[in-house]
N, C-alpha and C. Protein backbone atom coordinates (compact mmCIF):
# COMPACT_ATOMS: atom_id res chain seq x y z
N UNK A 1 0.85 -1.20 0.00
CA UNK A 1 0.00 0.00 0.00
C UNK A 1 0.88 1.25 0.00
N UNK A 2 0.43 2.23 -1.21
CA UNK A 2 1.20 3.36 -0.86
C UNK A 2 0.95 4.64 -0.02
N UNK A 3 1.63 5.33 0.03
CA UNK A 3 1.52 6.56 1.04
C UNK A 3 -0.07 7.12 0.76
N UNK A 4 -0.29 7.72 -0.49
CA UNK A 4 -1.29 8.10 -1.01
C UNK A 4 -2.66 7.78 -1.02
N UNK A 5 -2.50 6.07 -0.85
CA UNK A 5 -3.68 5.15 -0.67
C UNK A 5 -3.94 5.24 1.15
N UNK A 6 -2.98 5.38 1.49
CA UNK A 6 -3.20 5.14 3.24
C UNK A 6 -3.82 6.55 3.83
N UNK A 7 -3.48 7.95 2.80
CA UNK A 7 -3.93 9.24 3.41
C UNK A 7 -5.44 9.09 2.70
N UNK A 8 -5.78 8.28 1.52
CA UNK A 8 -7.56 8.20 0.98
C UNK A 8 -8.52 7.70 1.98
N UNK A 9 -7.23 6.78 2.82
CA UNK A 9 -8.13 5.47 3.99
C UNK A 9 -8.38 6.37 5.27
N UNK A 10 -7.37 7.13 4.98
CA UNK A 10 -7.30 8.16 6.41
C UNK A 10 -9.10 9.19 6.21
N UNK A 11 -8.63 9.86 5.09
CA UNK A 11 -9.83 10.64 4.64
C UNK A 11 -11.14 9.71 4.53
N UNK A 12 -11.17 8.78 4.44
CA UNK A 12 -12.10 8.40 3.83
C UNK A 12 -13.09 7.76 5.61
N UNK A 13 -12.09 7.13 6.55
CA UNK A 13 -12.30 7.46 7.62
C UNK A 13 -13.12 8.64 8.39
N UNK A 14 -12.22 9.78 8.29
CA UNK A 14 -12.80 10.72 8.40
C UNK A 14 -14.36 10.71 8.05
N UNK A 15 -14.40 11.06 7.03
CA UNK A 15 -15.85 11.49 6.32
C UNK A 15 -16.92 10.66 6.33
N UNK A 16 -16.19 9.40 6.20
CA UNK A 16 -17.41 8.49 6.66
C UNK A 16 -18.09 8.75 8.30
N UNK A 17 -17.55 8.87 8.97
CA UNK A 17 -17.83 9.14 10.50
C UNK A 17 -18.76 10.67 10.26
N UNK A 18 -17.89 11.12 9.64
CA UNK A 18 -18.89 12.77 9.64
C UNK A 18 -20.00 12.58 8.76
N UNK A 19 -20.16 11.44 7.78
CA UNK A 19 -21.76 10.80 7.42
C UNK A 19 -22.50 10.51 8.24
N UNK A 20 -21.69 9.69 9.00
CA UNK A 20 -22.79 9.15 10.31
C UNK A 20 -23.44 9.61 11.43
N UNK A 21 -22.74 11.58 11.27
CA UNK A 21 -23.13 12.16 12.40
C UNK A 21 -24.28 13.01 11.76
N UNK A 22 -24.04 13.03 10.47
CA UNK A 22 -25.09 13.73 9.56
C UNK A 22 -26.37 13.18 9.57
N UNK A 23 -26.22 11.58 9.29
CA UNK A 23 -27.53 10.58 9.53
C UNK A 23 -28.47 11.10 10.72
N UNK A 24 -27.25 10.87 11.63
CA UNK A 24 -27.76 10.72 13.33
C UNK A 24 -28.54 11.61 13.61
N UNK A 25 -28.11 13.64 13.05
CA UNK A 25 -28.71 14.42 13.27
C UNK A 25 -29.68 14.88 12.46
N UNK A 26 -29.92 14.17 11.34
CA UNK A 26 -31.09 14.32 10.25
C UNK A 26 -32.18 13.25 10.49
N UNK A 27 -31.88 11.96 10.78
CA UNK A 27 -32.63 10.91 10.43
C UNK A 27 -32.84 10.35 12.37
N UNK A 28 -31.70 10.37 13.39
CA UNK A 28 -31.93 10.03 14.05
C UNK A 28 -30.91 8.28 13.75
N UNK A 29 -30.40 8.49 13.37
CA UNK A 29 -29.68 6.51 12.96
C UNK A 29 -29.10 7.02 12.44
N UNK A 30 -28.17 5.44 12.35
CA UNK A 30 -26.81 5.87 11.16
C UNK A 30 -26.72 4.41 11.36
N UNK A 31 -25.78 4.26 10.21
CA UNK A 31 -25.27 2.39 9.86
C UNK A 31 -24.89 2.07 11.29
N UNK A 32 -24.97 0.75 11.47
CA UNK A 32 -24.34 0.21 12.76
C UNK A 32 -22.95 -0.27 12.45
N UNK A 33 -22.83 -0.79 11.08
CA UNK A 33 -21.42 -1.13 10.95
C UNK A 33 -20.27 0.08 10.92
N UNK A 34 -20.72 1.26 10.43
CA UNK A 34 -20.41 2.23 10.31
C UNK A 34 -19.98 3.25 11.84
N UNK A 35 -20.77 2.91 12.72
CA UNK A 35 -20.67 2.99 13.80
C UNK A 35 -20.01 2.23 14.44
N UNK A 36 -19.92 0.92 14.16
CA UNK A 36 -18.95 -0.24 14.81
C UNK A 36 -17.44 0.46 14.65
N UNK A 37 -17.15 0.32 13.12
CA UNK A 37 -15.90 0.59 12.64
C UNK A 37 -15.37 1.74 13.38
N UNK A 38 -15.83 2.99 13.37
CA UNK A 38 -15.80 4.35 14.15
C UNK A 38 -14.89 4.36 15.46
N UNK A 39 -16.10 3.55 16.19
CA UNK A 39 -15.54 3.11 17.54
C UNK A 39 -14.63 2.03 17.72
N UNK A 40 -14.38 1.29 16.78
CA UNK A 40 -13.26 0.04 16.96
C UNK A 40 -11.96 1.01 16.47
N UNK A 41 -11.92 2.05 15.61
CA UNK A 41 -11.08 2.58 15.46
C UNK A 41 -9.51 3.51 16.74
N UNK A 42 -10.67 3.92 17.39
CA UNK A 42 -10.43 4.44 18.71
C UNK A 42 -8.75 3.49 19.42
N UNK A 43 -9.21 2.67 19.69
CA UNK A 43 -8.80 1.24 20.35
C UNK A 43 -7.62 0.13 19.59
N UNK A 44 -7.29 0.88 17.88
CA UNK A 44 -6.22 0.46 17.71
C UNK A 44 -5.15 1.22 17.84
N UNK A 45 -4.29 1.06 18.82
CA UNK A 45 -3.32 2.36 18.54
C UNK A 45 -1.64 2.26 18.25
N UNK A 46 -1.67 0.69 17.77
CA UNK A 46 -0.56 0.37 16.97
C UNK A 46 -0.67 -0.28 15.78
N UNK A 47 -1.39 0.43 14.59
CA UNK A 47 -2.04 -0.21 13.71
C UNK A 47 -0.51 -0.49 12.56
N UNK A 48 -1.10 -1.75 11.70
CA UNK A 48 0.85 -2.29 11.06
C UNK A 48 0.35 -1.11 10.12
N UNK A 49 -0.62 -0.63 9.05
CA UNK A 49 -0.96 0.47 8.19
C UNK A 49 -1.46 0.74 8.62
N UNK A 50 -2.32 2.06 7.78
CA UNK A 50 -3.78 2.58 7.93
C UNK A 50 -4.99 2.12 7.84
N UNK A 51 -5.23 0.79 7.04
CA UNK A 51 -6.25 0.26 7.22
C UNK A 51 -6.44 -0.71 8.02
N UNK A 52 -4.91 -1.38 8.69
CA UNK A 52 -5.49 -1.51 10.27
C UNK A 52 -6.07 -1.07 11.03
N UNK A 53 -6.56 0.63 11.07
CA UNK A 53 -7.65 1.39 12.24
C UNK A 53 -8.88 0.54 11.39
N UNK A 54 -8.93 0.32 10.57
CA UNK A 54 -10.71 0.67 10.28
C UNK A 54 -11.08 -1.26 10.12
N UNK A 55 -10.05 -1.99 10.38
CA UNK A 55 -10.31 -3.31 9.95
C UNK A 55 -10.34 -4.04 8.23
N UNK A 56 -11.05 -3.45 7.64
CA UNK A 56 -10.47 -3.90 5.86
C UNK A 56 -11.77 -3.52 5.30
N UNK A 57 -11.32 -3.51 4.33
CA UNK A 57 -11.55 -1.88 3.14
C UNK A 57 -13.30 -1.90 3.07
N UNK A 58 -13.66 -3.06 3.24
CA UNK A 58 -15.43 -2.77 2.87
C UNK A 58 -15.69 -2.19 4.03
N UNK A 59 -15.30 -1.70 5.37
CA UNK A 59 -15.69 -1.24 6.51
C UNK A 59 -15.75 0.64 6.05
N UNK A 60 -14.84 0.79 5.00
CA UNK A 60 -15.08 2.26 4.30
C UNK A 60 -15.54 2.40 2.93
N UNK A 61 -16.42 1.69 2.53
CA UNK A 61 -16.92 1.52 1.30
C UNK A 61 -17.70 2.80 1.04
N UNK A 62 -18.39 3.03 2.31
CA UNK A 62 -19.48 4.54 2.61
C UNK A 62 -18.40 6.09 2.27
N UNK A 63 -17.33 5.74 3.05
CA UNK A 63 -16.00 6.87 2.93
C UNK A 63 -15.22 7.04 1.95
N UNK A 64 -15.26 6.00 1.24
CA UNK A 64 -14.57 5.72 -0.66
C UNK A 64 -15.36 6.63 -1.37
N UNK A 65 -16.50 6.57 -1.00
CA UNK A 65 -17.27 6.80 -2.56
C UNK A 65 -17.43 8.57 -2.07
N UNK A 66 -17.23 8.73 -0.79
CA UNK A 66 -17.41 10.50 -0.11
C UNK A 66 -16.61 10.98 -0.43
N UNK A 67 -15.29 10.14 -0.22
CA UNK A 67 -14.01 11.34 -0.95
C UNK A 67 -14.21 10.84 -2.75
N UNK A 68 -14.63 10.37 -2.91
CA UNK A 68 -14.46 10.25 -4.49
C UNK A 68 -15.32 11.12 -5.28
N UNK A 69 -16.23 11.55 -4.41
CA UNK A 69 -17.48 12.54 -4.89
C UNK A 69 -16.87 13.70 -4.65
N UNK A 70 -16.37 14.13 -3.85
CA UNK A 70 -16.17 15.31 -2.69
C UNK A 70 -14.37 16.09 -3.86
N UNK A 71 -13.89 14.77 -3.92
CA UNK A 71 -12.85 15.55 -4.76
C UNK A 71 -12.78 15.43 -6.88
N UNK A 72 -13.96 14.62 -6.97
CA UNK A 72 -14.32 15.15 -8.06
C UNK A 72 -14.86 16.50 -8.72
N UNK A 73 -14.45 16.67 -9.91
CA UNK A 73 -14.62 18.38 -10.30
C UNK A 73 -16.31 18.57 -10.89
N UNK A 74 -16.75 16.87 -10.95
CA UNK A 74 -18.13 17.09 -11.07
C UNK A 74 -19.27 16.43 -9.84
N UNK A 75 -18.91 17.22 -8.74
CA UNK A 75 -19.23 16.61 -7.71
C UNK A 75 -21.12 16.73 -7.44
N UNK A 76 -21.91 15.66 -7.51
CA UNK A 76 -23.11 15.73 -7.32
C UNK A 76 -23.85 16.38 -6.02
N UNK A 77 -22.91 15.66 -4.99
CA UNK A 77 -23.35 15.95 -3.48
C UNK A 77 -23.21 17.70 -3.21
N UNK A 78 -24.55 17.78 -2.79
CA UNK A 78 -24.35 19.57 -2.40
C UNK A 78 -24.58 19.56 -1.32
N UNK A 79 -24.68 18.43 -0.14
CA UNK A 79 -24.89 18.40 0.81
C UNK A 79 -23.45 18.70 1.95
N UNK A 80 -22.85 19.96 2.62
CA UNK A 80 -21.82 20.35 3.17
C UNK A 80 -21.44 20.31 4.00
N UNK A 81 -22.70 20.03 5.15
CA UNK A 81 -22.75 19.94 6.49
C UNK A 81 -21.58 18.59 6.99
N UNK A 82 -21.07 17.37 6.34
CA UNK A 82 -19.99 16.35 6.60
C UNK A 82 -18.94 17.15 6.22
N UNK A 83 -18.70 17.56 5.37
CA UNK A 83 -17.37 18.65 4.98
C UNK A 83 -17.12 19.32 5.58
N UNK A 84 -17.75 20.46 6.38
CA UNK A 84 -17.53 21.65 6.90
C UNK A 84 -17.19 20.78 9.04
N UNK A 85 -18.02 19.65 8.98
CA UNK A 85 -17.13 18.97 10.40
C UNK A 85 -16.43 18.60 9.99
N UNK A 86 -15.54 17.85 9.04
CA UNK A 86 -14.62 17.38 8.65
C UNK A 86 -13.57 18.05 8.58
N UNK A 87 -13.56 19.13 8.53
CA UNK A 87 -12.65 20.35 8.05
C UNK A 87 -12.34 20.79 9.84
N UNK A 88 -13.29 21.16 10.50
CA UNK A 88 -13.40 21.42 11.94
C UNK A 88 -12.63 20.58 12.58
N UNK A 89 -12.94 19.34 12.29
CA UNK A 89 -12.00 18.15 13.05
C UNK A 89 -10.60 17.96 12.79
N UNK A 90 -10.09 18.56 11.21
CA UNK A 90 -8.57 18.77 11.16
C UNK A 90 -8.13 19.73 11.93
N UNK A 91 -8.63 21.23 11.96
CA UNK A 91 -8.35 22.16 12.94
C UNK A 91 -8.14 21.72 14.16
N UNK A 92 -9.36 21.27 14.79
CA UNK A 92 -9.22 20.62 16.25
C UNK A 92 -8.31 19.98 16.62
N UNK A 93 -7.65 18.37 16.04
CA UNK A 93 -6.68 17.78 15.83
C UNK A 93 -5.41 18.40 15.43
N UNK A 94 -5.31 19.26 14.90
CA UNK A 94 -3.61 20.22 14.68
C UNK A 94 -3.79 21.09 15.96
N UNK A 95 -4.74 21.58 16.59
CA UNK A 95 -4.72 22.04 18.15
C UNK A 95 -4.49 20.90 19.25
N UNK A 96 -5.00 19.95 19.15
CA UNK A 96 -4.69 18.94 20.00
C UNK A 96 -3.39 18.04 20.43
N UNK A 97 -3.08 18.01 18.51
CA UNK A 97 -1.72 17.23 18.61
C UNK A 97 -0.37 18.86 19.49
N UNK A 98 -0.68 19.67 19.86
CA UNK A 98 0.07 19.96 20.59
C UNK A 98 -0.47 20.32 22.00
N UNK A 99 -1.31 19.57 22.52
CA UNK A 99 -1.48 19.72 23.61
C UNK A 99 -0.92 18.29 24.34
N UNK A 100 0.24 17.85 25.24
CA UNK A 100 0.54 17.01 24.81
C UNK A 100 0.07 16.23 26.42
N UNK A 101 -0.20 16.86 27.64
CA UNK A 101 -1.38 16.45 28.77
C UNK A 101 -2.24 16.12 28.26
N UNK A 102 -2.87 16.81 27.13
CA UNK A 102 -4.37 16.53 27.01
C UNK A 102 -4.41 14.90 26.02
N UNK A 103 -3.49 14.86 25.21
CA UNK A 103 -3.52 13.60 24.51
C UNK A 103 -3.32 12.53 25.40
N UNK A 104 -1.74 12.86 26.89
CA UNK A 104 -2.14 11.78 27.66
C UNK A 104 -3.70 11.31 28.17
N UNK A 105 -4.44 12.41 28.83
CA UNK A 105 -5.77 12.10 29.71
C UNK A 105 -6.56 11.45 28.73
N UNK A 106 -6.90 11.50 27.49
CA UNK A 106 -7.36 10.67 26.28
C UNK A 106 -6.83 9.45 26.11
N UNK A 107 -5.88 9.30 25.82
CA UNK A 107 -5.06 7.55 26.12
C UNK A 107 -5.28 7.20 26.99
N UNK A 108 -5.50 7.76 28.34
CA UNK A 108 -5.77 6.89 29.58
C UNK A 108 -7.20 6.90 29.83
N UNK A 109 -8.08 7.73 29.21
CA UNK A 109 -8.92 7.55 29.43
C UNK A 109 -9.75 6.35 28.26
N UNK A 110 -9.60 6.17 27.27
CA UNK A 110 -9.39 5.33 26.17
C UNK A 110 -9.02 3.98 26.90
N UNK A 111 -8.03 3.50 27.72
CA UNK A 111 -7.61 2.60 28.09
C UNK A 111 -9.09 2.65 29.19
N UNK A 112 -9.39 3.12 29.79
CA UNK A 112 -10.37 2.75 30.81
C UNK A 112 -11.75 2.31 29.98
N UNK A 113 -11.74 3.04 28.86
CA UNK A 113 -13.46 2.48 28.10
C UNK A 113 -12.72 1.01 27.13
N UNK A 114 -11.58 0.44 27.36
CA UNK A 114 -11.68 -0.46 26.78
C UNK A 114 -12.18 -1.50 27.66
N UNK A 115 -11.88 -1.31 29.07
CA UNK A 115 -11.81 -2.22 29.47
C UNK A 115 -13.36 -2.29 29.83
N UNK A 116 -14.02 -1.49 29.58
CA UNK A 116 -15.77 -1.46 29.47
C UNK A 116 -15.69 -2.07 28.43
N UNK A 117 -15.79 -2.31 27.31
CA UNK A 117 -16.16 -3.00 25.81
C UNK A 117 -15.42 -4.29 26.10
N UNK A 118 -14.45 -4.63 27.08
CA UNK A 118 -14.19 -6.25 26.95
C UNK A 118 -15.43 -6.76 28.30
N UNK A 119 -15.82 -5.75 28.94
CA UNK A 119 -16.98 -6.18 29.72
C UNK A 119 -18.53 -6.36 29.16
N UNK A 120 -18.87 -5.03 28.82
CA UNK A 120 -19.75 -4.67 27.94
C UNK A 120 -20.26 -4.91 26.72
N UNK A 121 -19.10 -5.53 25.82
CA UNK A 121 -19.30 -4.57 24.30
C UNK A 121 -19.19 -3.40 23.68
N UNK A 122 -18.45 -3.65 22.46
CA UNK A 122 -18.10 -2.53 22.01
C UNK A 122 -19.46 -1.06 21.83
N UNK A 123 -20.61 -2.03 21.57
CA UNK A 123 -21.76 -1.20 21.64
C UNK A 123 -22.57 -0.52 22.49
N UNK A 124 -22.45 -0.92 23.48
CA UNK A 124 -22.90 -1.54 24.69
C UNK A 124 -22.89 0.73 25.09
N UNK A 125 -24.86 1.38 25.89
CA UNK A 125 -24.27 2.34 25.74
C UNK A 125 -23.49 2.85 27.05
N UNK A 126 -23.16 1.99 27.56
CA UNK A 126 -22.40 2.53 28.71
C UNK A 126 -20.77 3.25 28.19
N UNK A 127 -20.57 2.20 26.82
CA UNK A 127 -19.27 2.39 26.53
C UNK A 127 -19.14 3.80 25.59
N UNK A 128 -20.96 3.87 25.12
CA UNK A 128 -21.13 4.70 24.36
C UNK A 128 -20.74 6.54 25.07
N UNK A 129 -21.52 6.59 26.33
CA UNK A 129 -21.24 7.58 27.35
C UNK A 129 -20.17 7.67 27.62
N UNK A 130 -19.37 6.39 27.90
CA UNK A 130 -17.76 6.48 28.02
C UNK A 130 -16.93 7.51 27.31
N UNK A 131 -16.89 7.49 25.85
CA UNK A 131 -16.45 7.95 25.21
C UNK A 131 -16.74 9.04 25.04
N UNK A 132 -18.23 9.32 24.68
CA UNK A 132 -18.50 10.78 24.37
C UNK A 132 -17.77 11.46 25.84
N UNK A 133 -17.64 11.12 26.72
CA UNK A 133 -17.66 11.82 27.90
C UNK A 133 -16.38 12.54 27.74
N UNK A 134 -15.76 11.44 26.87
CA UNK A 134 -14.22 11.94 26.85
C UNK A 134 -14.54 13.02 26.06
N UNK A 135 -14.33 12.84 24.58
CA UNK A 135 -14.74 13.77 23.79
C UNK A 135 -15.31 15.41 24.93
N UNK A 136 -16.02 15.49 25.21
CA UNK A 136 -17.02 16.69 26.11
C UNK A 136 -15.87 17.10 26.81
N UNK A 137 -15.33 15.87 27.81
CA UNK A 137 -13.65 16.76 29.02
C UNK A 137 -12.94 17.53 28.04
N UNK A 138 -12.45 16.89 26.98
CA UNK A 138 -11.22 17.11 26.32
C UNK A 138 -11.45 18.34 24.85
N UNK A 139 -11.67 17.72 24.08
CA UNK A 139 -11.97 18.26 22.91
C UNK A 139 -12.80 19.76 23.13
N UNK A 140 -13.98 19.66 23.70
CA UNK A 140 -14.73 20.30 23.58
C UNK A 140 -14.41 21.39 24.17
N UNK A 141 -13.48 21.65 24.90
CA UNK A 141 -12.84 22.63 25.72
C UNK A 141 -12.14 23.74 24.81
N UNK A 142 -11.91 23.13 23.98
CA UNK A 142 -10.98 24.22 22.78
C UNK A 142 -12.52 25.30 22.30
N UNK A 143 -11.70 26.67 21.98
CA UNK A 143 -13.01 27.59 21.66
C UNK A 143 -13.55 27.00 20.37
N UNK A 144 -13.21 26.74 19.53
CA UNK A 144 -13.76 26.30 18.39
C UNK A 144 -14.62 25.20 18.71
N UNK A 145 -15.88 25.03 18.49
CA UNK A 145 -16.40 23.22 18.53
C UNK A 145 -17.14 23.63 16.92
N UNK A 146 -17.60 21.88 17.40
CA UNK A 146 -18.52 21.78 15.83
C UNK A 146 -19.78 21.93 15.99
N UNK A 147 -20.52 22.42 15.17
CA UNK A 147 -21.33 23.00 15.15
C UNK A 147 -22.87 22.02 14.51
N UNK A 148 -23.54 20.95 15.14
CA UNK A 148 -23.84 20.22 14.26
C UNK A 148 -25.41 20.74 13.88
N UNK A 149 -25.70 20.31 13.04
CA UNK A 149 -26.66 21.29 12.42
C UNK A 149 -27.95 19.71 11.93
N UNK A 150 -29.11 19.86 12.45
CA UNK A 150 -30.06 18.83 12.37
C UNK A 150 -31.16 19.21 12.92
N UNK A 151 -32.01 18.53 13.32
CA UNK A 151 -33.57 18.20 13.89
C UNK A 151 -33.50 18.18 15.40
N UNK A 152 -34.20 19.27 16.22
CA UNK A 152 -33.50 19.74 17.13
C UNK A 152 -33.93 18.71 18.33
N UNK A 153 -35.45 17.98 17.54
CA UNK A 153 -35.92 17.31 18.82
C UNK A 153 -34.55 15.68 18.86
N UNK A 154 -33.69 15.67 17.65
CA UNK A 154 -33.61 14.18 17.34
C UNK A 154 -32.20 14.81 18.06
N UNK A 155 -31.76 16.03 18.49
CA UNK A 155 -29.99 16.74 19.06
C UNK A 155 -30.53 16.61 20.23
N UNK A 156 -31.35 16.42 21.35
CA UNK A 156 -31.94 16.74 22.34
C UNK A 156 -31.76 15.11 22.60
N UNK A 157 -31.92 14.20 21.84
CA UNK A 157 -31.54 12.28 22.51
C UNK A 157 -30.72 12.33 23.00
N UNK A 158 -30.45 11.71 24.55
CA UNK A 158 -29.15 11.33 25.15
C UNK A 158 -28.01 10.73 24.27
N UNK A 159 -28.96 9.31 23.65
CA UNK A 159 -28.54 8.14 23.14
C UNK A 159 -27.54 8.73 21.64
N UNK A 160 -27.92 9.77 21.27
CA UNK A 160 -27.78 10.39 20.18
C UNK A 160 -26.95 11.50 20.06
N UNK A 161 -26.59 12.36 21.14
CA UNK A 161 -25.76 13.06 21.51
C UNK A 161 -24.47 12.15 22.17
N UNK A 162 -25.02 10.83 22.37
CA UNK A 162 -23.53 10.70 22.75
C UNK A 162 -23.25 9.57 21.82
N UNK A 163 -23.06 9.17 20.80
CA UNK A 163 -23.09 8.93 19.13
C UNK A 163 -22.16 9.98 18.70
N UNK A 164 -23.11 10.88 18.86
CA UNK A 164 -22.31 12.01 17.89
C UNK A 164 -20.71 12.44 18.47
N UNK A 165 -21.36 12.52 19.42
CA UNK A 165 -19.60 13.10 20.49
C UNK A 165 -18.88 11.94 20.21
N UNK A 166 -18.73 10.63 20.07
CA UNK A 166 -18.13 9.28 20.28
C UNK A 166 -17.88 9.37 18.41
N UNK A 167 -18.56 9.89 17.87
CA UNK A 167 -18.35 9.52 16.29
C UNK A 167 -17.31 10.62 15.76
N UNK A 168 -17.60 11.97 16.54
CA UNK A 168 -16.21 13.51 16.39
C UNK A 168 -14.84 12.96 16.75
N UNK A 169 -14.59 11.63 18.16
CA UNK A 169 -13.77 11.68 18.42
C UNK A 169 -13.39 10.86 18.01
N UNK A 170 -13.78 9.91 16.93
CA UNK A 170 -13.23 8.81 15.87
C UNK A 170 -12.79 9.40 14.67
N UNK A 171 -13.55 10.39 14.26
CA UNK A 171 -13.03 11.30 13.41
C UNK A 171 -11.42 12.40 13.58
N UNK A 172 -11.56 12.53 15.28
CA UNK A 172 -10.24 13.25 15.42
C UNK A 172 -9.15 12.33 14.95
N UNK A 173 -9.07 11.07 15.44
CA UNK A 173 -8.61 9.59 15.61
C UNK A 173 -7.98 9.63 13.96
N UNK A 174 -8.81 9.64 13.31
CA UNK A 174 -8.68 9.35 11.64
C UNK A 174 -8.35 11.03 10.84
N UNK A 175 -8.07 12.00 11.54
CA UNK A 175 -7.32 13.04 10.91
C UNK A 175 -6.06 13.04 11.95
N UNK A 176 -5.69 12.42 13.25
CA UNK A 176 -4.50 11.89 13.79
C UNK A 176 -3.82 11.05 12.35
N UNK A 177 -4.32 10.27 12.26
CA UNK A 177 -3.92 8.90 10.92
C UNK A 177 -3.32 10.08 9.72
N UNK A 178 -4.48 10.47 9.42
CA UNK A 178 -4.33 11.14 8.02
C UNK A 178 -3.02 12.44 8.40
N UNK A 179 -3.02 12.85 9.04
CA UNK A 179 -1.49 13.74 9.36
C UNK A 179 -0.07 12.67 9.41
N UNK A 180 -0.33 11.53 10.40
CA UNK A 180 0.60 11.10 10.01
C UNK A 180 1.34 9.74 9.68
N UNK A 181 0.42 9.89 8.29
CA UNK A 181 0.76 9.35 6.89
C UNK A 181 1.30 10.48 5.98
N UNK A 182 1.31 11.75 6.14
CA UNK A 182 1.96 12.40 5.90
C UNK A 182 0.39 13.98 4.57
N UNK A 183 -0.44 13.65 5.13
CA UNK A 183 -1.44 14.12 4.56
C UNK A 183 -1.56 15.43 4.93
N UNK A 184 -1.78 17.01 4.15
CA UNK A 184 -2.10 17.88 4.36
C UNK A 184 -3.23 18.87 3.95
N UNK A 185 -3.65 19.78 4.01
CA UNK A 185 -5.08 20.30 3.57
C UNK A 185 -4.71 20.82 2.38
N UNK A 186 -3.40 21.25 2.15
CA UNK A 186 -3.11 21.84 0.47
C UNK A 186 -3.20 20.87 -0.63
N UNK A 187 -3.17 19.51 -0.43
CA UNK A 187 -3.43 17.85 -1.13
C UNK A 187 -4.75 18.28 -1.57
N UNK A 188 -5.80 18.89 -0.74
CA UNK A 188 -7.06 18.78 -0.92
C UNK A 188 -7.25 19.60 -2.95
N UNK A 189 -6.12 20.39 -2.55
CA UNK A 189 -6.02 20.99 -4.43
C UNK A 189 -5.31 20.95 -4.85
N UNK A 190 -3.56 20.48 -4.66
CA UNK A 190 -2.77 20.52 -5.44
C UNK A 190 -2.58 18.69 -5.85
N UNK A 191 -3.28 18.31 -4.48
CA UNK A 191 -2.52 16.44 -5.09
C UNK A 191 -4.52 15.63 -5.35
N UNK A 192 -5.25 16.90 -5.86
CA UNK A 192 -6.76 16.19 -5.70
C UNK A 192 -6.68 15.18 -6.46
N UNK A 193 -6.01 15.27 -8.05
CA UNK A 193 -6.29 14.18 -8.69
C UNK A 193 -5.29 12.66 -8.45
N UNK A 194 -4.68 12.89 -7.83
CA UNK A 194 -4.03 11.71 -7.41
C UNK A 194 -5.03 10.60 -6.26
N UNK A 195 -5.54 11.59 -5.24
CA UNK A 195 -6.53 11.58 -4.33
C UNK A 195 -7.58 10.75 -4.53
N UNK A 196 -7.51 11.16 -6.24
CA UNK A 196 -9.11 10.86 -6.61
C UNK A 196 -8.47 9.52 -7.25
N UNK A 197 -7.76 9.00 -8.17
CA UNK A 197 -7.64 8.29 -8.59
C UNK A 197 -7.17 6.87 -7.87
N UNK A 198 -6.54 7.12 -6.60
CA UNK A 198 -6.00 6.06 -5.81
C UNK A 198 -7.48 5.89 -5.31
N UNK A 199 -8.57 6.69 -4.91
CA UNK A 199 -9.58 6.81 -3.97
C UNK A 199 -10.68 5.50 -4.75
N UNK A 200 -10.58 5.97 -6.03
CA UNK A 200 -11.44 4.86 -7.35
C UNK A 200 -10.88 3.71 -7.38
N UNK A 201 -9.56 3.47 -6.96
CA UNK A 201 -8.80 2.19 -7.26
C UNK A 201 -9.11 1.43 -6.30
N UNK A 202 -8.83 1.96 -4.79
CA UNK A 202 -9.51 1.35 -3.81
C UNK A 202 -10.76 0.36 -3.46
N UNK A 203 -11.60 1.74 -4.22
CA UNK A 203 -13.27 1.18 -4.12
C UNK A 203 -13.16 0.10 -4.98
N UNK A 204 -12.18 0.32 -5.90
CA UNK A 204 -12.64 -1.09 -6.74
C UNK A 204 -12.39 -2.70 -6.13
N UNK A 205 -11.89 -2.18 -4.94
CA UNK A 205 -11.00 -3.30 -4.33
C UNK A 205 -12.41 -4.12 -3.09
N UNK A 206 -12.81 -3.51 -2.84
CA UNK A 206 -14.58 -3.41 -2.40
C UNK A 206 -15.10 -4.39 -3.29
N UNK A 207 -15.82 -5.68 -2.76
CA UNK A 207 -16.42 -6.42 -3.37
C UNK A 207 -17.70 -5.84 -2.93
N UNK A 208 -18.69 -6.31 -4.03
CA UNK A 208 -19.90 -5.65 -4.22
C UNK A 208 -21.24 -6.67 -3.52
């Protein structure tokens, strides 16, 4: 796998998660596998590549086809609201990666919700609160947050607010990855078509 393919897996990570927060706050749901992957991501933190976080490639089949839309020049989707957190969550993450207390209390706190999911389950929502909780201590503390934009009675679910917080901080997780594999936001226009073309090769690798 090359460099290029591992920063698409990185992105593609990303955005898929910021689909699922889009679902969550429009529809109220989002994929469960999609959600699985998210949160199993968290919990690898000596992966041999990049698609060791996410487990293997049909687990981003949803995130293939987002960056493949997203950096095409004839892009259908006018829907912005996954882009514009996506974009939030690189910011956040280039603030974070130098906070270097705050990344410990996240690893250790990470180590404590695992040991809920070998009790629990990975699904399980105790593990779900776990996490968001982190997310809320940590992240959310920086002035910038994200801004999620949906159906106010379906932002008001416990169950659903802490989804979303648990799905931002899988997303930080997977722009951690995507930095360093060596990925930057100027790629987004000077290396798009490379982006795009490793991104199509991938999907093809996706059995149907």
């Amino acid at each position: 796998m090359n460099k290029t393919q591992e920063q698409v897996i990185a992105l593609a990570g990303l955005f898929q998660a910021m689909e699922a927060i889009e679902s969550i706050a429009q529809k109220g749901t989002c994929d469960e596998q999609t959600l699985e992957t998210a949160l199993n991501s968290l919990f690898i933190s000596n992966p041999k590549d990049a698609l060791d976080v996410y487990g293997e490639m049909a687990h981003l089949k949803q995130g293939l086809e987002k960056v493949c839309g997203l950096l095409s020049k004839t892009n259908p989707d006018k829907r912005l609201n996954p882009v514009r957190y996506a974009l939030a969550i690189m910011h956040l993450e280039a603030k974070l990666n130098k906070q270097k207390e705050m990344l410990t209390t996240i690893g250790q706190r990470l180590e404590r919700a695992e040991s809920q999911v070998q009790h629990f389950g990975l699904m399980h929502e105790n593990v779900l609160e776990s996490i968001a909780a982190i997310y809320l201590d940590t992240i959310s503390t920086f002035k910038l947050r994200v801004q999620i934009s949906g159906q106010q009675r379906l932002l008001t679910i416990g169950h659903n607010v802490a989804k979303i917080r648990s799905l931002l901080l899988s997303g930080i997780r997977s722009a951690t990855l995507w930095r360093q594999v060596g990925g930057r936001r100027w790629h987004f226009i000077f290396k798009r078509a490379e982006l795009t073309r490793q991104a199509e090769a991938l999907l093809k690798q996706v059995s149907v």
